[in-house]
N, C-alpha and C. Protein backbone atom coordinates (compact mmCIF):
# COMPACT_ATOMS: atom_id res chain seq x y z
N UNK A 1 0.83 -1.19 0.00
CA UNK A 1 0.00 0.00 0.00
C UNK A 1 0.87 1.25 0.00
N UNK A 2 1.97 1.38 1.23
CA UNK A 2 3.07 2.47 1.04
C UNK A 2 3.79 2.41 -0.18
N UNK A 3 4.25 1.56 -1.01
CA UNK A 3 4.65 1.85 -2.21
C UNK A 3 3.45 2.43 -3.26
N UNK A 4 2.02 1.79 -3.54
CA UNK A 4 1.76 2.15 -4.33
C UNK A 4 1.43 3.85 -4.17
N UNK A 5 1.52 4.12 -2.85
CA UNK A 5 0.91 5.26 -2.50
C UNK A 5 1.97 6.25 -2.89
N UNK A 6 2.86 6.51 -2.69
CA UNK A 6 4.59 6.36 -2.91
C UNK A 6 4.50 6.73 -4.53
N UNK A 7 4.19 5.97 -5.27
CA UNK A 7 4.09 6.15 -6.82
C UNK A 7 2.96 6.96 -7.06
N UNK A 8 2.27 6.82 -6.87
CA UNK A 8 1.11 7.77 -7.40
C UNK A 8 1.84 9.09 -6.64
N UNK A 9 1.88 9.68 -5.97
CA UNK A 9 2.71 10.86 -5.28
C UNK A 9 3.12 11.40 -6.14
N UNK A 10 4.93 10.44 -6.69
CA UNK A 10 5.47 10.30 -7.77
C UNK A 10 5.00 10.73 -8.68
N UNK A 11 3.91 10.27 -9.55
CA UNK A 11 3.37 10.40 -10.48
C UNK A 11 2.43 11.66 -10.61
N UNK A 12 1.79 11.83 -10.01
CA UNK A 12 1.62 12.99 -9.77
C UNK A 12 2.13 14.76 -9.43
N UNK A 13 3.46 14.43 -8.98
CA UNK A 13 4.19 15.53 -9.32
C UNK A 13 4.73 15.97 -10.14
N UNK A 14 5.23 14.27 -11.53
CA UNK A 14 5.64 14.60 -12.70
C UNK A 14 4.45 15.31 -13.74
N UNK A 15 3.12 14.82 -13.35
CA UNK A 15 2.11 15.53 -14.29
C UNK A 15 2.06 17.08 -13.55
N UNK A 16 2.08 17.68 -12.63
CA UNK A 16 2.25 19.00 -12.07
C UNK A 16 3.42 19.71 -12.56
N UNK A 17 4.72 18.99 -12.72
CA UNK A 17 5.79 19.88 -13.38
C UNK A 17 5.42 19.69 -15.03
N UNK A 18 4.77 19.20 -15.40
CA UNK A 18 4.50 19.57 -16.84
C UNK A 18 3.83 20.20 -16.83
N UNK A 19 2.83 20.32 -16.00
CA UNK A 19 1.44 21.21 -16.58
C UNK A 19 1.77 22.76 -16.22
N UNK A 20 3.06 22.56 -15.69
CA UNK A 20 3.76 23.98 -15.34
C UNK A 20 5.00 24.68 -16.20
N UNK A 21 5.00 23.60 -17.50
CA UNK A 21 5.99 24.19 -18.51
C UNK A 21 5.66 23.93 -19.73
N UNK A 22 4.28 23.34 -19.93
CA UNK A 22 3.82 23.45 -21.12
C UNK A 22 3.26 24.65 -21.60
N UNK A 23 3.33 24.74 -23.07
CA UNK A 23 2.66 26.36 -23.47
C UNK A 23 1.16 25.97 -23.83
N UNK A 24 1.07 25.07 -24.05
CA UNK A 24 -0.64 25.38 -24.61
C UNK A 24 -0.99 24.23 -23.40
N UNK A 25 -2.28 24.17 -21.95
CA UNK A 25 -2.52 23.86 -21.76
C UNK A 25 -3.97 22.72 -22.24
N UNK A 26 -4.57 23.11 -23.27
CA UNK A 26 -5.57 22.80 -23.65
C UNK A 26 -5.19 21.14 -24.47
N UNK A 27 -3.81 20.93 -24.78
CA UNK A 27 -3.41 19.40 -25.36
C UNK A 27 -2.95 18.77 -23.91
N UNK A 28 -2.98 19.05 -22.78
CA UNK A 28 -2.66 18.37 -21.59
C UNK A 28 -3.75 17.95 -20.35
N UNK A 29 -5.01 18.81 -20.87
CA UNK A 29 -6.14 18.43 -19.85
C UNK A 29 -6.39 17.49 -19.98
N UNK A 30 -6.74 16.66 -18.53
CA UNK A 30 -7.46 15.59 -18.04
C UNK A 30 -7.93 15.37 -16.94
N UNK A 31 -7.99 14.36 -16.71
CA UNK A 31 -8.90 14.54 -15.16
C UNK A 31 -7.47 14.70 -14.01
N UNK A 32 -6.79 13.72 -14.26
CA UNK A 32 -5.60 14.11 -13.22
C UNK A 32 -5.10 15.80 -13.23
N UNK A 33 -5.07 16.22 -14.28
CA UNK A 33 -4.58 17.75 -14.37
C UNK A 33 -6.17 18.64 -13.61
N UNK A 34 -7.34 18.41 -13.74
CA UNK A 34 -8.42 18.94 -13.60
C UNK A 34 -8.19 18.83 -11.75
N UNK A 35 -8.04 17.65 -11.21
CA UNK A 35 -7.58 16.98 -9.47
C UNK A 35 -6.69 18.24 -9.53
N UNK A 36 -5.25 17.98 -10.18
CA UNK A 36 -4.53 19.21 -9.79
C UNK A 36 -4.61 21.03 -9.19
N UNK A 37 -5.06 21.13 -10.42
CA UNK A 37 -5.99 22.31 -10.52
C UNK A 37 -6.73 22.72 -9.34
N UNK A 38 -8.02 21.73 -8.92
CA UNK A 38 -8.66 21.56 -7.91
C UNK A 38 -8.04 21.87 -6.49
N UNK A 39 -6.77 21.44 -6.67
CA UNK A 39 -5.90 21.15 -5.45
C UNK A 39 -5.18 22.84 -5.29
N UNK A 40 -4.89 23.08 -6.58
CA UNK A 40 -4.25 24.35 -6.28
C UNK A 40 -5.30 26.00 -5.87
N UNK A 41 -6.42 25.09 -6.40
CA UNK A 41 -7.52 26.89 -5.82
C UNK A 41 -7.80 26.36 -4.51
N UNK A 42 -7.43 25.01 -3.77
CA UNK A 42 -7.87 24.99 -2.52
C UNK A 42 -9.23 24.27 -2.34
N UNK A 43 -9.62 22.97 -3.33
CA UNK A 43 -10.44 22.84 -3.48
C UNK A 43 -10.59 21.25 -2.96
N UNK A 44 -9.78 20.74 -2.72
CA UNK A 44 -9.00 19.51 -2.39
C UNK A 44 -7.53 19.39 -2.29
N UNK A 45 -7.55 18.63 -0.83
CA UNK A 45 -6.15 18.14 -0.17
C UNK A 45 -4.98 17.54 -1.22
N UNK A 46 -3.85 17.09 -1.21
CA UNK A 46 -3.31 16.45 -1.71
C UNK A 46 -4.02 15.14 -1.38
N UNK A 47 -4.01 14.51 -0.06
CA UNK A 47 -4.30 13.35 -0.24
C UNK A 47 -5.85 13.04 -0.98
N UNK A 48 -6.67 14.35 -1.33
CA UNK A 48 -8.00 13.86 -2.66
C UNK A 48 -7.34 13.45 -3.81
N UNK A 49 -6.22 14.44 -4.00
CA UNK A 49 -6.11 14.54 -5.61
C UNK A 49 -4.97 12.48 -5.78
N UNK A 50 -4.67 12.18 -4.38
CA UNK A 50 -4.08 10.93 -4.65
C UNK A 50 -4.98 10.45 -4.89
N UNK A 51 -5.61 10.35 -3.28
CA UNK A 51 -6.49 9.11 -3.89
C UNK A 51 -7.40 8.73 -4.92
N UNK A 52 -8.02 9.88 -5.40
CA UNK A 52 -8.89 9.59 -6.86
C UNK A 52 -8.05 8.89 -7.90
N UNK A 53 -6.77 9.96 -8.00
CA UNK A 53 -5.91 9.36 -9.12
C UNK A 53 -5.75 7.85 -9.03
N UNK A 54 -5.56 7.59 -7.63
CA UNK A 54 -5.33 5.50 -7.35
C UNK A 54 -6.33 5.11 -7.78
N UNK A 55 -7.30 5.41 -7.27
CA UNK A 55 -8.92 4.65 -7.66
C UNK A 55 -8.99 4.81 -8.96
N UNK A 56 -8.66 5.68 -9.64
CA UNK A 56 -8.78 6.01 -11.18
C UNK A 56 -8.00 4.66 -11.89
N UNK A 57 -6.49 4.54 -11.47
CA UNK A 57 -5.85 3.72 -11.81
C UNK A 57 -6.15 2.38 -11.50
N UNK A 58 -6.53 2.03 -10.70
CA UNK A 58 -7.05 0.27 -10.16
C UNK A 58 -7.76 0.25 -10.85
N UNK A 59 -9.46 1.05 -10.70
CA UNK A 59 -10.90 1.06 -10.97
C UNK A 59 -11.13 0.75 -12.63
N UNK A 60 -10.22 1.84 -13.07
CA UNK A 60 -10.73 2.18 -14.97
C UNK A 60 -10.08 1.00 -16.03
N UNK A 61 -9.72 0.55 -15.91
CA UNK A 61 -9.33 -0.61 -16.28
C UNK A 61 -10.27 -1.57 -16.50
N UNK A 62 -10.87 -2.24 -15.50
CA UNK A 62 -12.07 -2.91 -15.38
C UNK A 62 -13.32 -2.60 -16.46
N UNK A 63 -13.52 -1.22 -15.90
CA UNK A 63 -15.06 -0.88 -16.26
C UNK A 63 -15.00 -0.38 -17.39
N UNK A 64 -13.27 0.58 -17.93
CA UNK A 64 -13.20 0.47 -18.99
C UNK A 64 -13.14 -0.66 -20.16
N UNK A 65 -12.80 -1.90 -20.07
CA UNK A 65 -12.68 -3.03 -20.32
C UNK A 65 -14.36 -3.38 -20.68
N UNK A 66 -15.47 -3.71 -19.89
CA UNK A 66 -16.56 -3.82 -19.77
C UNK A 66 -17.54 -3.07 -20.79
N UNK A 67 -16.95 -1.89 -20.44
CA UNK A 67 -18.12 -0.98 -21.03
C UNK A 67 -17.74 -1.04 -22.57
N UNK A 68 -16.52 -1.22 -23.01
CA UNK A 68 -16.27 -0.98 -24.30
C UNK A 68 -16.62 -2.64 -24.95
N UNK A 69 -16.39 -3.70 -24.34
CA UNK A 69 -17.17 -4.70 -24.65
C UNK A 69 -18.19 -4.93 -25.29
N UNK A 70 -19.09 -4.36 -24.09
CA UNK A 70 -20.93 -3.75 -24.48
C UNK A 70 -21.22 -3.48 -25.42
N UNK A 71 -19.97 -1.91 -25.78
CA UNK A 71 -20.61 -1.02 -26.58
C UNK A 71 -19.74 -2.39 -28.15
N UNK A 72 -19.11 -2.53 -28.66
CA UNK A 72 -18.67 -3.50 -29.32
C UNK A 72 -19.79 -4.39 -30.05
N UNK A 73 -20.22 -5.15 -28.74
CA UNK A 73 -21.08 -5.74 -29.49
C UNK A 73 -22.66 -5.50 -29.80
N UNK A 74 -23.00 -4.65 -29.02
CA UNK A 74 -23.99 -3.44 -29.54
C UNK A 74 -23.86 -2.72 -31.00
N UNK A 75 -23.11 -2.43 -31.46
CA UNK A 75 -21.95 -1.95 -32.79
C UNK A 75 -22.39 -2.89 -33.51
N UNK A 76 -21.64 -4.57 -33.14
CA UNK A 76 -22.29 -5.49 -34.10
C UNK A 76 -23.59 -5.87 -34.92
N UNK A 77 -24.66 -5.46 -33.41
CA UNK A 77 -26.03 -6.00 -33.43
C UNK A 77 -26.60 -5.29 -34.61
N UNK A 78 -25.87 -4.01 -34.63
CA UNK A 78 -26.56 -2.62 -35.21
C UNK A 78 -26.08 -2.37 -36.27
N UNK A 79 -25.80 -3.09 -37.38
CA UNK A 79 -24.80 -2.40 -38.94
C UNK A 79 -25.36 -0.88 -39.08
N UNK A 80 -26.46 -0.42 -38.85
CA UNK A 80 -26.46 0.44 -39.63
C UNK A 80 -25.84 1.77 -38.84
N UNK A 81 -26.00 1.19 -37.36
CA UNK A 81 -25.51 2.48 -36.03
C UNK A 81 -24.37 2.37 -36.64
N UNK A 82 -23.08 1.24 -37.06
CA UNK A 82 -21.57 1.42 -37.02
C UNK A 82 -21.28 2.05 -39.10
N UNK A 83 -22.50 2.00 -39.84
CA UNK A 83 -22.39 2.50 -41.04
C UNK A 83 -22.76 4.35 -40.76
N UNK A 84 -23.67 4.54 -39.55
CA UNK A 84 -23.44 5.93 -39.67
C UNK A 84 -22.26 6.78 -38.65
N UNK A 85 -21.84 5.68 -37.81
CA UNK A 85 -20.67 5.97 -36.79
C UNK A 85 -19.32 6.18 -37.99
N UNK A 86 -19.15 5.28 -38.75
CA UNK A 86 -17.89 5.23 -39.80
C UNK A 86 -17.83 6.62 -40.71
N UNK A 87 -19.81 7.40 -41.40
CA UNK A 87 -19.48 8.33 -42.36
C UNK A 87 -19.22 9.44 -41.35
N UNK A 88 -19.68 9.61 -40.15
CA UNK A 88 -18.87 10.84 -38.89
C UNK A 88 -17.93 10.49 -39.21
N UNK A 89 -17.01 9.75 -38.82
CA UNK A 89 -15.54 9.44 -38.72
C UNK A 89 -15.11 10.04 -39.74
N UNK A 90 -15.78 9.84 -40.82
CA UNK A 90 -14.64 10.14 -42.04
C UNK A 90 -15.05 11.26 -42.74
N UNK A 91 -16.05 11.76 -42.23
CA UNK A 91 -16.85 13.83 -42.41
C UNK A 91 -15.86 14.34 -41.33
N UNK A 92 -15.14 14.01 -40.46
CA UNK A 92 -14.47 14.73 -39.50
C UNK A 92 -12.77 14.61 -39.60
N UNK A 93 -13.06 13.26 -39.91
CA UNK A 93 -11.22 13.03 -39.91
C UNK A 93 -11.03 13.43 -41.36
N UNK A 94 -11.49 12.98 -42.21
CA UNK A 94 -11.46 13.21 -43.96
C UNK A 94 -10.67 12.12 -44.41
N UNK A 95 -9.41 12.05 -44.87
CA UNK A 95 -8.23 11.26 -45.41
C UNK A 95 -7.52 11.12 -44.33
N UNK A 96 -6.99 11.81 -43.43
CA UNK A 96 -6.26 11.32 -42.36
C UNK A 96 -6.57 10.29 -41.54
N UNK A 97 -5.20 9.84 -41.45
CA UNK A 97 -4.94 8.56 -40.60
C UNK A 97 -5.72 8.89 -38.98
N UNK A 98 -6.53 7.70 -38.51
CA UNK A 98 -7.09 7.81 -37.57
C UNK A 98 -5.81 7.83 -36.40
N UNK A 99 -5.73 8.48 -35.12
CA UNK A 99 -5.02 8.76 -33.99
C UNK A 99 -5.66 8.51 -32.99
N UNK A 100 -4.97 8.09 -32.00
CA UNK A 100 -5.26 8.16 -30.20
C UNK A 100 -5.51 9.52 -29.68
């Protein structure tokens, strides 16, 4: 438990010194940076902005796992939901290679 607690700490101070030398904040938001944030107007302790981040890390995995399952084979059931999900995709992306 003291180690993992230990790392997230860790980890969390390396996302705070970035979010403190990057120039455009708007390609670095997330929820850990949003905790941060939170933490710095006084809005939550350090130990909130850990522990969410842990729970974030154990928890999302799972349910992320699950939920995208669902939605998967929901996708399947439905040709025509994943034929109008594909012409968005490609009215928005155009020719470019799809990205993370």
């Amino acid at each position: 438990r003291k180690d993992l607690k230990g790392a997230m700490e860790i980890l969390i101070e390396q996302k705070r010194q970035k979010l403190s030398t990057v120039e455009k904040l708007d390609e670095h938001m997330d929820f850990a940076s949003q905790l941060i944030f939170a933490q710095n107007r006084g809005d939550l302790t350090a130990e909130n902005v850990n522990q969410c981040v842990l729970e974030m890390m154990i928890a999302a995995p799972d349910t992320l796992s699950v939920t995208l399952f669902f939605m998967l084979i929901l996708i399947a059931e439905h040709p025509t939901v994943e034929e109008e999900m594909m012409r968005e995709i490609e009215s928005v992306v155009g020719k470019q290679e799809l990205q993370s």
